[in-house]
Protein backbone atom coordinates (compact mmCIF):
# COMPACT_ATOMS: atom_id res chain seq x y z
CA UNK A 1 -20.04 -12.74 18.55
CA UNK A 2 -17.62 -10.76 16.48
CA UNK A 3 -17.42 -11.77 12.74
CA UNK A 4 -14.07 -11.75 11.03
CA UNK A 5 -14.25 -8.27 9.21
CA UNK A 6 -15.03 -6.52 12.69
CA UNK A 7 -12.59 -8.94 14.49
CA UNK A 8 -9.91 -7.43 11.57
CA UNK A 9 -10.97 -3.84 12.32
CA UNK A 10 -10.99 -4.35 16.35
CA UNK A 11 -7.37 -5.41 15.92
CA UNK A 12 -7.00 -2.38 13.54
CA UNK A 13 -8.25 -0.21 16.37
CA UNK A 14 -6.08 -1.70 19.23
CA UNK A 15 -3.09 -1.12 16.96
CA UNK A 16 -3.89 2.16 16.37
CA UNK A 17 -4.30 3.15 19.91
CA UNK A 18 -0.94 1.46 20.89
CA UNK A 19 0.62 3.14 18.61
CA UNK A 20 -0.63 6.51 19.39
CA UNK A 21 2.66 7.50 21.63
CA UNK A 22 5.48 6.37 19.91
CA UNK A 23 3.94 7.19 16.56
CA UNK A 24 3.14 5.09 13.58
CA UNK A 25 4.71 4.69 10.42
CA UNK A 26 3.09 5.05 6.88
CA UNK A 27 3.74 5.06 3.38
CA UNK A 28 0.97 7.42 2.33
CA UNK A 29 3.63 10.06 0.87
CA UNK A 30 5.41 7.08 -0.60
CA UNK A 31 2.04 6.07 -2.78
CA UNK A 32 0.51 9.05 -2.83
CA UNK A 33 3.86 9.96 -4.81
CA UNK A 34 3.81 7.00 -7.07
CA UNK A 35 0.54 7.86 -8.25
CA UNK A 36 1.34 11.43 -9.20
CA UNK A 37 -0.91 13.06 -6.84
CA UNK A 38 -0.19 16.30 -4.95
CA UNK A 39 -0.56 16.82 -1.05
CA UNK A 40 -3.62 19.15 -1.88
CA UNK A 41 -5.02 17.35 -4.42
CA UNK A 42 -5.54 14.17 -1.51
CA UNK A 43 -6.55 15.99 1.30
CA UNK A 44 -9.48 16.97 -0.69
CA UNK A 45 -10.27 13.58 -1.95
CA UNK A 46 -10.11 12.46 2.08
CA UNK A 47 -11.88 15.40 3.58
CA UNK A 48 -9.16 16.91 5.29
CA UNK A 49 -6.86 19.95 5.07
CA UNK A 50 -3.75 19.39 3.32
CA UNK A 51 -1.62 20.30 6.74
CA UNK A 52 -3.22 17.02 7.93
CA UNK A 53 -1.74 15.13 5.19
CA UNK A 54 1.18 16.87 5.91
CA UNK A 55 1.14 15.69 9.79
CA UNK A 56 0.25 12.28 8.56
CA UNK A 57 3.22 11.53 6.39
CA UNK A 58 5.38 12.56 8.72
CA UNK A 59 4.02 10.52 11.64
CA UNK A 60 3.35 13.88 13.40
CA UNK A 61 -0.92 12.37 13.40
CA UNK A 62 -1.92 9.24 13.69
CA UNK A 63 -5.30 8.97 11.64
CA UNK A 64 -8.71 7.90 13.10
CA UNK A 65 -10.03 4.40 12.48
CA UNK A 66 -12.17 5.98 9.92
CA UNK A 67 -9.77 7.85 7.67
CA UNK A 68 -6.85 4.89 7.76
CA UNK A 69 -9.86 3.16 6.29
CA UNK A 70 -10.71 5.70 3.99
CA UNK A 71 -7.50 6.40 2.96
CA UNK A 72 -6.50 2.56 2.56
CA UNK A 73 -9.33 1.70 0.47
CA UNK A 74 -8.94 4.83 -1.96
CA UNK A 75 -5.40 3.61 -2.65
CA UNK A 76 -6.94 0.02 -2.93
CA UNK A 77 -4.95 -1.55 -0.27
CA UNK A 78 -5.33 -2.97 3.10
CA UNK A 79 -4.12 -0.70 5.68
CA UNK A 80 -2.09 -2.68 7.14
CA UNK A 81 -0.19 -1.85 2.94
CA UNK A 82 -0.21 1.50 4.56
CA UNK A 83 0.35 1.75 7.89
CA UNK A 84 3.48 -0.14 9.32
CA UNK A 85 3.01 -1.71 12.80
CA UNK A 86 6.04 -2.38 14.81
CA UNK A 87 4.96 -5.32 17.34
CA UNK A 88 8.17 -4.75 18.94
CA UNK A 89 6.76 -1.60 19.89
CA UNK A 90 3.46 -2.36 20.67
């Protein structure tokens, strides 16, 4: 039986791979902004190269499971603050 916090992140995971062809939106560059930090600067903190960023803000990647979470949590957020899932698109 699924508890509610992997319940959350199966849903998470469905949405993700949904979304995977039309591409998903984000507001990482619109926070990551806000908070004064450069491109570079985050990829480091996340463990990725900076072109990833890059290809993330501009809905060019959509992110594993893992780094949404990763990424979410740093900016203390949910991701569904960060990523934007169109059900009309789904």
């Amino acid at each position: 039986m699924l508890d509610i916090q992997n319940a959350v992140c199966y849903i998470v995971i469905v949405k993700l791979t949904c979304h995977k062809e039309a591409g998903m939106k984000n507001r990482i560059e619109e926070i990551r902004k806000e908070r004064g930090i450069r491109q570079e600067d985050f990829a480091k903190l996340m463990g990725v190269s900076r072109q990833t960023i890059s290809s993330l803000e501009t809905g060019r990647y959509n992110p594993s499971i893992f780094l949404a979470h990763k990424i979410a949590q740093f900016f203390g957020m949910t991701i569904e603050e960060v990523f934007l899932f169109d059900e009309e698109g789904a």
